[in-house]
Protein backbone atom coordinates (compact mmCIF):
# COMPACT_ATOMS: atom_id res chain seq x y z
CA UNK A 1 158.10 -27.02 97.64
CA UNK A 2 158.26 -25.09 101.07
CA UNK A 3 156.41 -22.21 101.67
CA UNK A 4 158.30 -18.65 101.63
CA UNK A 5 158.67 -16.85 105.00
CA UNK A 6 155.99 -14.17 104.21
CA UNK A 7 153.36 -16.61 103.71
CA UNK A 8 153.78 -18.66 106.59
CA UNK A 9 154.29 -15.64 108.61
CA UNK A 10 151.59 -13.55 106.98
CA UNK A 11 148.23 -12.27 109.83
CA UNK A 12 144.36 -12.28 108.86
CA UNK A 13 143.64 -8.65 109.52
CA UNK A 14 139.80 -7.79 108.96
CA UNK A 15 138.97 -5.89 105.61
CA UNK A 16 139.33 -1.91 105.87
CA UNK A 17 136.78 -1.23 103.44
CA UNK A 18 134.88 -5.22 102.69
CA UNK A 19 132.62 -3.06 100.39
CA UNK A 20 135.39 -3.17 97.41
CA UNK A 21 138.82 -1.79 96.48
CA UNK A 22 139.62 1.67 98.98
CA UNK A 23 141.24 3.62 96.11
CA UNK A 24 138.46 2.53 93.12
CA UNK A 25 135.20 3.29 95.75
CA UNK A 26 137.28 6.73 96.28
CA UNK A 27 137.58 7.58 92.79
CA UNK A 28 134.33 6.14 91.35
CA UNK A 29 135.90 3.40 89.51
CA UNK A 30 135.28 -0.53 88.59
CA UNK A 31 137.61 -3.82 89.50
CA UNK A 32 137.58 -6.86 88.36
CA UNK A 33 138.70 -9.35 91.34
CA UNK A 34 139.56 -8.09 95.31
CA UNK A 35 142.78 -8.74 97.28
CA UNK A 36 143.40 -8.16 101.45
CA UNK A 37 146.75 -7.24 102.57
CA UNK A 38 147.43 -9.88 105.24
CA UNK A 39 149.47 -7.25 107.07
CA UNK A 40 146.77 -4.44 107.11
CA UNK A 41 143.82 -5.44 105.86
CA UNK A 42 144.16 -3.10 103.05
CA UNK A 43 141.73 -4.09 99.94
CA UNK A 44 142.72 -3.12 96.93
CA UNK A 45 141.81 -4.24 93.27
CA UNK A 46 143.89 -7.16 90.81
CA UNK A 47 146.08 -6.70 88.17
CA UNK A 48 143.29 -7.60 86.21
CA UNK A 49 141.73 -4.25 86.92
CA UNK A 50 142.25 -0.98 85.21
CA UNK A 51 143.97 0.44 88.31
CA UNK A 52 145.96 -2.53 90.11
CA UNK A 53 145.70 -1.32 93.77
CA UNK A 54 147.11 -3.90 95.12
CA UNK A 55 150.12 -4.46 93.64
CA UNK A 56 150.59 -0.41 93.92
CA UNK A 57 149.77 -0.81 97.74
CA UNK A 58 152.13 -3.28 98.23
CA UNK A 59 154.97 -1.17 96.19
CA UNK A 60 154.02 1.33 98.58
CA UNK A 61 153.94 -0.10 101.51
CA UNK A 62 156.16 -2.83 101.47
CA UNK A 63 153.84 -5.52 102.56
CA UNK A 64 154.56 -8.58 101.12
CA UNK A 65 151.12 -11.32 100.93
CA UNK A 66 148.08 -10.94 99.67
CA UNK A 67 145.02 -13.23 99.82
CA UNK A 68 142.18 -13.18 97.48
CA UNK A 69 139.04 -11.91 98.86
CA UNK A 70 136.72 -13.17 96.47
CA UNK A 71 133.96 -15.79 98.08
CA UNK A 72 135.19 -19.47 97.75
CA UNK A 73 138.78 -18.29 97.24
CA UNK A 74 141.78 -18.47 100.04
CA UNK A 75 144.62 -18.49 97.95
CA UNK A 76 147.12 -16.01 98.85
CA UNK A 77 150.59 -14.24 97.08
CA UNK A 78 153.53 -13.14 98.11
CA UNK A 79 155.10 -10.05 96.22
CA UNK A 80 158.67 -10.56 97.26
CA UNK A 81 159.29 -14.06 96.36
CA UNK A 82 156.67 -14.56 93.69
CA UNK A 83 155.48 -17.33 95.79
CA UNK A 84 151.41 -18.66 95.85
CA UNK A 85 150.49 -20.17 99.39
């Protein structure tokens, strides 16, 4: 299976905020698992968490990959064409 276009063109910006999820440390609440925007370096919280920041920053923004940014993880996502990389 090829990899999408997103993924194989997606950066490795450094973390904006490597201390947790922006939104969640700005509103005092919990995540479950981390995710970087590979576009920004946006870090924003899993669907797995109450608030989902990353799937609402990439409905915001646009930008397509995420990677996990949980130790021992490099897995990454692509919103646009469902695709894991």
């Amino acid at each position: 299976m090829a990899i999408c276009e997103h993924l194989s063109q997606a950066d490795d910006p450094d973390a904006k905020t490597p201390e947790g999820c922006e939104e969640c440390l700005a509103i005092g609440s919990r995540w479950v698992h981390l995710r970087r925007c590979l576009e920004c370096g946006h870090i924003g919280c899993c669907d797995s968490s109450p608030n989902k920041h990353a799937t609402k920053h990439f409905q915001s923004s646009g930008h397509p990959v995420m990677q996990s940014f949980e130790p021992g993880e490099d897995w990454r996502w692509c919103f646009v064409d469902s695709r894991m990389g």
